[in-house]
C-alpha atoms as a PDB file:
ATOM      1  CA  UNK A   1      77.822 -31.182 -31.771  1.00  0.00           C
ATOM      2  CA  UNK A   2      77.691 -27.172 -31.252  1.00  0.00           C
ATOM      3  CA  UNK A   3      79.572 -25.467 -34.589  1.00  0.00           C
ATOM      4  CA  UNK A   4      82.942 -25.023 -33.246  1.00  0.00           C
ATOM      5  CA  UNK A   5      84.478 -21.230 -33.664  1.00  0.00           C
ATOM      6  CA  UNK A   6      88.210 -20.328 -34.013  1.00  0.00           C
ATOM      7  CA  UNK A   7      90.426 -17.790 -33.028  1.00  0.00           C
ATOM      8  CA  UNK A   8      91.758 -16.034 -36.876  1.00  0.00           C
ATOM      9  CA  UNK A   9      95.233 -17.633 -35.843  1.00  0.00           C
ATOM     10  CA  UNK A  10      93.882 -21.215 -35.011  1.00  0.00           C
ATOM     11  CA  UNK A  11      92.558 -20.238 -38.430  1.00  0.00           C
ATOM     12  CA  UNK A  12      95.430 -19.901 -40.391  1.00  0.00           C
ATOM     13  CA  UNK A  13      97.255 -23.045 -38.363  1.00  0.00           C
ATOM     14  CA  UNK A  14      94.460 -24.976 -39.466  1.00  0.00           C
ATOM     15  CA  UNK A  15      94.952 -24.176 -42.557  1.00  0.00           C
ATOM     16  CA  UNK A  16      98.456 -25.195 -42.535  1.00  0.00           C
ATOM     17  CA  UNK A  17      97.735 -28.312 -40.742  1.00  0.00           C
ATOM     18  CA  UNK A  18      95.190 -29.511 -43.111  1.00  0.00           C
ATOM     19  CA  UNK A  19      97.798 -29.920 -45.697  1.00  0.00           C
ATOM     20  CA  UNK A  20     100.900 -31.378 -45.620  1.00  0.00           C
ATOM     21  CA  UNK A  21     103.033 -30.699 -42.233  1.00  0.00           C
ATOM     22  CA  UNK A  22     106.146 -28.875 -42.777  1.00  0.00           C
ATOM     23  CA  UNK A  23     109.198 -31.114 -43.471  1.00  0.00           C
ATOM     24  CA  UNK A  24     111.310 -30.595 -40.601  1.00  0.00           C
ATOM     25  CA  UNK A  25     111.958 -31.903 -37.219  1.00  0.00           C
ATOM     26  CA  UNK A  26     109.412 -29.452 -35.275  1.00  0.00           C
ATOM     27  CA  UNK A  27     106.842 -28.980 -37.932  1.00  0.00           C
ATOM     28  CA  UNK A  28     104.273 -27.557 -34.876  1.00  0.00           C
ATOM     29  CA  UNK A  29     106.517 -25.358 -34.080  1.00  0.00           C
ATOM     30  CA  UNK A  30     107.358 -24.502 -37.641  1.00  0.00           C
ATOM     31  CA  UNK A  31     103.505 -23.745 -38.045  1.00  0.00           C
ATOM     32  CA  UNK A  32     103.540 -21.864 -34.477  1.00  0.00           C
ATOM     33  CA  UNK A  33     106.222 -19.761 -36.103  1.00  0.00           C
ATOM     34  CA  UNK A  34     103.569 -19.077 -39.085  1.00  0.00           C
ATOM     35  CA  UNK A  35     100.587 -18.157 -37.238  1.00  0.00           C
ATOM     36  CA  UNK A  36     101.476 -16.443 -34.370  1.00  0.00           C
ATOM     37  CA  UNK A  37     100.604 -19.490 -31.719  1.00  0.00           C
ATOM     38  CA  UNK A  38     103.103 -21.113 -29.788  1.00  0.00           C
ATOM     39  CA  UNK A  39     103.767 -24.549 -30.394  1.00  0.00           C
ATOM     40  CA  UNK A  40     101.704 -25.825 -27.579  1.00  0.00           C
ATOM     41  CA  UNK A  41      98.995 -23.878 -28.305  1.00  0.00           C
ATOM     42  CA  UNK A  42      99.465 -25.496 -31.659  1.00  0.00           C
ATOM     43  CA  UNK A  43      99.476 -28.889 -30.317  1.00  0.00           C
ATOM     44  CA  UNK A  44      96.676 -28.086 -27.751  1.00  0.00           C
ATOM     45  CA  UNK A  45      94.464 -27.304 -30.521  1.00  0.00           C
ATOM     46  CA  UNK A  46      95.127 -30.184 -32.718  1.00  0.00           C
ATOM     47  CA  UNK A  47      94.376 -32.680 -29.715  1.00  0.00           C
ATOM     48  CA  UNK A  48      90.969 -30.133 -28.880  1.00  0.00           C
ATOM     49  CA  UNK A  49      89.682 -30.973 -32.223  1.00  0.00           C
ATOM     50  CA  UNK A  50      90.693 -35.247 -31.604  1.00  0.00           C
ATOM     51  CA  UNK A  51      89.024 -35.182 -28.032  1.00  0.00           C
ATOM     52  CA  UNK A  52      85.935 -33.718 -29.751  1.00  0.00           C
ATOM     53  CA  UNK A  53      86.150 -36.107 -32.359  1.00  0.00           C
ATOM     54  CA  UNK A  54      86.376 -33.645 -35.193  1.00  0.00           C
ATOM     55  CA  UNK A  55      89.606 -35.263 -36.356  1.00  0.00           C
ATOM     56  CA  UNK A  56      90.504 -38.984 -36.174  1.00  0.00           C
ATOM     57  CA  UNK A  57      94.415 -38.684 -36.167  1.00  0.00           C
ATOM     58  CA  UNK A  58      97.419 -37.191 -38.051  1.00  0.00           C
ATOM     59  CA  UNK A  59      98.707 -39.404 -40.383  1.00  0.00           C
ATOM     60  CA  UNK A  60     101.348 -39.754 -43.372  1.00  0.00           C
ATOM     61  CA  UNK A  61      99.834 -40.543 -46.855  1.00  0.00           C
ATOM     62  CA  UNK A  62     101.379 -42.978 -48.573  1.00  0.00           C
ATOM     63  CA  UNK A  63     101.360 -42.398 -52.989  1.00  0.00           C
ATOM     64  CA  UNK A  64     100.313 -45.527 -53.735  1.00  0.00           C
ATOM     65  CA  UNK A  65     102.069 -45.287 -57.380  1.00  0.00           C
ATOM     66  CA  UNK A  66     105.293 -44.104 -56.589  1.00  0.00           C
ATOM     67  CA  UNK A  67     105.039 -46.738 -54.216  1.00  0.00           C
ATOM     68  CA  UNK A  68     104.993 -49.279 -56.752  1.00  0.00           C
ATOM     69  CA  UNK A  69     101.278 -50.064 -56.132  1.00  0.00           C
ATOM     70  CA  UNK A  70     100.220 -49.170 -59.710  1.00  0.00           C
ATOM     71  CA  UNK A  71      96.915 -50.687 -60.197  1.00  0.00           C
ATOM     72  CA  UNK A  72      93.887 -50.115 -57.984  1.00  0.00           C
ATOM     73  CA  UNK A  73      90.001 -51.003 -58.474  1.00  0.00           C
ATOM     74  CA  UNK A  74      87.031 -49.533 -56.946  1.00  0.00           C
ATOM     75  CA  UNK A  75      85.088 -53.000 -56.219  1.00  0.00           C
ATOM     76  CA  UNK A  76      81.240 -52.182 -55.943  1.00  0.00           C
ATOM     77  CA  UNK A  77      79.952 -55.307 -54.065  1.00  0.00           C
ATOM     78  CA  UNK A  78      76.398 -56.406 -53.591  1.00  0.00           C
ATOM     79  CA  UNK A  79      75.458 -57.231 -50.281  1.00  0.00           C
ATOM     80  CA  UNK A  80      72.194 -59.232 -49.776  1.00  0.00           C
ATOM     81  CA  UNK A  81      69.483 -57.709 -46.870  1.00  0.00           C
ATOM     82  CA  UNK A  82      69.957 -59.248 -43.809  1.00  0.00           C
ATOM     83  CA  UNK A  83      73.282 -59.573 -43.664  1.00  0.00           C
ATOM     84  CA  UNK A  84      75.663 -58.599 -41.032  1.00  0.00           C
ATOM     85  CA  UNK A  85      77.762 -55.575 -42.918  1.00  0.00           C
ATOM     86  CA  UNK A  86      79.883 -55.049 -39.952  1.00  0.00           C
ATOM     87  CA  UNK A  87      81.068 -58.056 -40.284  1.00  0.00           C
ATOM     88  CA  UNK A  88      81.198 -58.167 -43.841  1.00  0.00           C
ATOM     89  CA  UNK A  89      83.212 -54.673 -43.456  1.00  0.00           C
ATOM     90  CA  UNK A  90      85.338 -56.253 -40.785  1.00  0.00           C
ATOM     91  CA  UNK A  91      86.729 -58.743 -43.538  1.00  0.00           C
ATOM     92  CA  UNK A  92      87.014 -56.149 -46.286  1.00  0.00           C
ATOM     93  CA  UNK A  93      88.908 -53.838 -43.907  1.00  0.00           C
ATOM     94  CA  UNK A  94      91.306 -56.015 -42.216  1.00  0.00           C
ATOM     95  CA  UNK A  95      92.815 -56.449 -45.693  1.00  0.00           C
ATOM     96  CA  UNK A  96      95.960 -54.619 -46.230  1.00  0.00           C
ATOM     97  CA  UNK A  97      95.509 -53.982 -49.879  1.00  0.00           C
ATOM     98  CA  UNK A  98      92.298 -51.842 -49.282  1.00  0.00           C
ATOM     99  CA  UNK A  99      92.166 -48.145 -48.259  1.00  0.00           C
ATOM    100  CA  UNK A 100      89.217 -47.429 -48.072  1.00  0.00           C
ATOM    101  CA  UNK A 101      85.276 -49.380 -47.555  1.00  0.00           C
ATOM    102  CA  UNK A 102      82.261 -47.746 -47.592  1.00  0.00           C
ATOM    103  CA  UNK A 103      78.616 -48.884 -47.418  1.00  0.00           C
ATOM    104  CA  UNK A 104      76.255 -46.695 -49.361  1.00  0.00           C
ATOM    105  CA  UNK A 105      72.450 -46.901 -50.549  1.00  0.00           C
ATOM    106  CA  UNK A 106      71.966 -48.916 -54.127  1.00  0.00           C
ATOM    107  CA  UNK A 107      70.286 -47.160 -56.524  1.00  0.00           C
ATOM    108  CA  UNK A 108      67.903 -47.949 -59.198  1.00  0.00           C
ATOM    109  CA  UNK A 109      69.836 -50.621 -61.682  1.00  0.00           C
ATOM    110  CA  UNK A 110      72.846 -50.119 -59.561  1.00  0.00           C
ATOM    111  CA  UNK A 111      72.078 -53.029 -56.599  1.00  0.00           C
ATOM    112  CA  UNK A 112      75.583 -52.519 -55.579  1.00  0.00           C
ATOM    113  CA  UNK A 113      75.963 -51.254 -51.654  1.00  0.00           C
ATOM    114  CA  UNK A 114      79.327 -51.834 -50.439  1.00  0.00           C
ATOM    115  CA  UNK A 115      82.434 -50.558 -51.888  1.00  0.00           C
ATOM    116  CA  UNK A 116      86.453 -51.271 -51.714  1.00  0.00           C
ATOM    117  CA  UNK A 117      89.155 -49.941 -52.894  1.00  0.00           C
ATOM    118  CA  UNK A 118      91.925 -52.494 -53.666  1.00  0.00           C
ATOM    119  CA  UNK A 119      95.663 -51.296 -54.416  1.00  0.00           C
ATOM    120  CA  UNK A 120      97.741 -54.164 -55.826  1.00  0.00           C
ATOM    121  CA  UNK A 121     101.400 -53.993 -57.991  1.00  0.00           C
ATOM    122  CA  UNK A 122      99.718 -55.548 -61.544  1.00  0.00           C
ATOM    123  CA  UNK A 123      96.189 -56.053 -62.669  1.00  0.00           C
ATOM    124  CA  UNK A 124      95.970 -59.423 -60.759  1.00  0.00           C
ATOM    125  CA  UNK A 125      96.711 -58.607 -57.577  1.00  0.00           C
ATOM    126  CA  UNK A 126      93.198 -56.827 -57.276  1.00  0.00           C
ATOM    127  CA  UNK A 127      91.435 -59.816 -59.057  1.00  0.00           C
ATOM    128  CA  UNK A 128      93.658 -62.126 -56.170  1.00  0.00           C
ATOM    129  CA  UNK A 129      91.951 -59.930 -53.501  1.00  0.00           C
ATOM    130  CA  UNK A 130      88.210 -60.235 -54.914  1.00  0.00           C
ATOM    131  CA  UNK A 131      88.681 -64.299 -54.752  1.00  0.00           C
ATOM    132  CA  UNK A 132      89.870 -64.294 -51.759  1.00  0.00           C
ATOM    133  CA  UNK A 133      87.272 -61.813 -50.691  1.00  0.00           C
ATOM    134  CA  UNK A 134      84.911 -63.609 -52.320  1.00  0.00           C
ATOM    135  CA  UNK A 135      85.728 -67.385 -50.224  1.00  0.00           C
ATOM    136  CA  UNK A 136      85.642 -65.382 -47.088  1.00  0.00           C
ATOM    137  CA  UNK A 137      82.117 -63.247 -47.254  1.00  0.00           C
ATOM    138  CA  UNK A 138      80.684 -65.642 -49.601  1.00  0.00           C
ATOM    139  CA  UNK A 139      79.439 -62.349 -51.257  1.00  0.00           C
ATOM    140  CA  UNK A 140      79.591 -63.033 -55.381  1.00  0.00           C
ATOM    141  CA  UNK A 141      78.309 -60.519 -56.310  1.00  0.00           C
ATOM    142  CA  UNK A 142      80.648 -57.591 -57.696  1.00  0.00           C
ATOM    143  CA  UNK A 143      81.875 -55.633 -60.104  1.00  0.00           C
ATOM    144  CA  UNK A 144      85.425 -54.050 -60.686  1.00  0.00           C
ATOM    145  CA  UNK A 145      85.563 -50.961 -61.805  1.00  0.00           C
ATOM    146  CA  UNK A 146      89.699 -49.859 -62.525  1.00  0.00           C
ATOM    147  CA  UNK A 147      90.836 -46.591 -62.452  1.00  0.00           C
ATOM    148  CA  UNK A 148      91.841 -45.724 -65.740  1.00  0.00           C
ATOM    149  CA  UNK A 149      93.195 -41.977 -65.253  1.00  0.00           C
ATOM    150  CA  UNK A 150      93.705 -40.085 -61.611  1.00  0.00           C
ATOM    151  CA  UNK A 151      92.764 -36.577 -62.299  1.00  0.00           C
ATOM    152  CA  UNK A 152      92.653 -35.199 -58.630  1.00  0.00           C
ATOM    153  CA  UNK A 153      93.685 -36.852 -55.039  1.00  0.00           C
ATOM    154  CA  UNK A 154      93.780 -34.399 -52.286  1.00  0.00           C
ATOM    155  CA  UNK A 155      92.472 -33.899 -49.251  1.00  0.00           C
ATOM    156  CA  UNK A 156      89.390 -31.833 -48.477  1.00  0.00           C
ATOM    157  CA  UNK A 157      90.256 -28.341 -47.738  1.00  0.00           C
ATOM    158  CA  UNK A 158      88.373 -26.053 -44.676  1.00  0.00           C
ATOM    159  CA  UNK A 159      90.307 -23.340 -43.929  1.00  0.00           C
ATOM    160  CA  UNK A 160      91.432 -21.150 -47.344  1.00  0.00           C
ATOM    161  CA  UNK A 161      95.457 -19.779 -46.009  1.00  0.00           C
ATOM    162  CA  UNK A 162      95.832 -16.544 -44.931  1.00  0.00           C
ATOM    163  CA  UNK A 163      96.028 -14.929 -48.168  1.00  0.00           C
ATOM    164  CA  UNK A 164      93.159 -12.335 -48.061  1.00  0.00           C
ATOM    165  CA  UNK A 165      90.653 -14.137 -48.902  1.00  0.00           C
ATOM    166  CA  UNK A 166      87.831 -15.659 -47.038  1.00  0.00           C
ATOM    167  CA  UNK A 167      89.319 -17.788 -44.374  1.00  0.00           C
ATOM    168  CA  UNK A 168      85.963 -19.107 -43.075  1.00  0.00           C
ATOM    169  CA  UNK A 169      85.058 -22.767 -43.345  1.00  0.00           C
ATOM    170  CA  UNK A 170      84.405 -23.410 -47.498  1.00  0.00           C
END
């Protein structure tokens, strides 16, 4: 994919739309009315970067804790060679109580190569999800490793605002 280059305005309504959307009933247009774009050129740059695949969708996120979801675990799994992890990650993912599943390398005395991240109300809701896991990959393998303090959830930021700093891509 060629590097993509923006307009200074599609700048600065990227950098709006990278964060939360504006609480309102038009929030496009509230972040046409920011920029200097009209809505649809708002909108038509949003759906640019989703035909070109740079963005997967818009989407709320949900707090997990206020939510009541209180308790989550990072599971690091071990998943032997040869097996199918697409359909291992097929299983994990089509859980409800994990948000995200990643495969990465293992490393050194860390064998572990597939990871989960299970949100449950108490302690035992995770441990419920790793037995059930468990029956239906027939990977035993694991190891839970529970959050104990969040110090920073937010999303990755691109576009600085228009503020007079450096709006480039950080």
């Amino acid at each position: 994919m060629a590097k993509l280059t923006f307009s200074d305005t599609e700048k600065a309504a990227l950098a709006i739309l990278q964060r939360d959307l504006p609480d309102s009933a038009t929030p496009f247009a509230d972040v046409a009315a920011q920029t200097g774009l009209s809505e649809a050129e708002v909108l038509a740059l949003a759906q640019r970067l989703k035909d070109d695949g740079v963005i997967r969708r818009f989407g709320a996120t949900l707090r997990h804790q206020k939510a009541g979801y209180g308790h989550n675990a990072m599971v690091a799994w071990y998943v032997e060679e040869g097996r199918d992890l697409d359909e291992i990650g097929a299983i994990f993912t089509a859980r409800p109580e994990i948000s995200h599943c990643y495969v990465r390398r293992s490393c050194m005395d860390w064998p572990y190569n597939f990871y989960t991240m299970i949100h449950g109300k108490s302690p035992g809701d995770c441990l419920r999800v790793v037995e059930e896991l468990i029956a239906a990959t027939g990977v035993p393998q694991y190891d839970i490793l529970e959050s104990v303090k969040e110090l920073k959830k937010t999303s990755m930021v691109y576009f600085a605002k228009d503020d007079g700093e450096n709006d480039d891509p950080v």
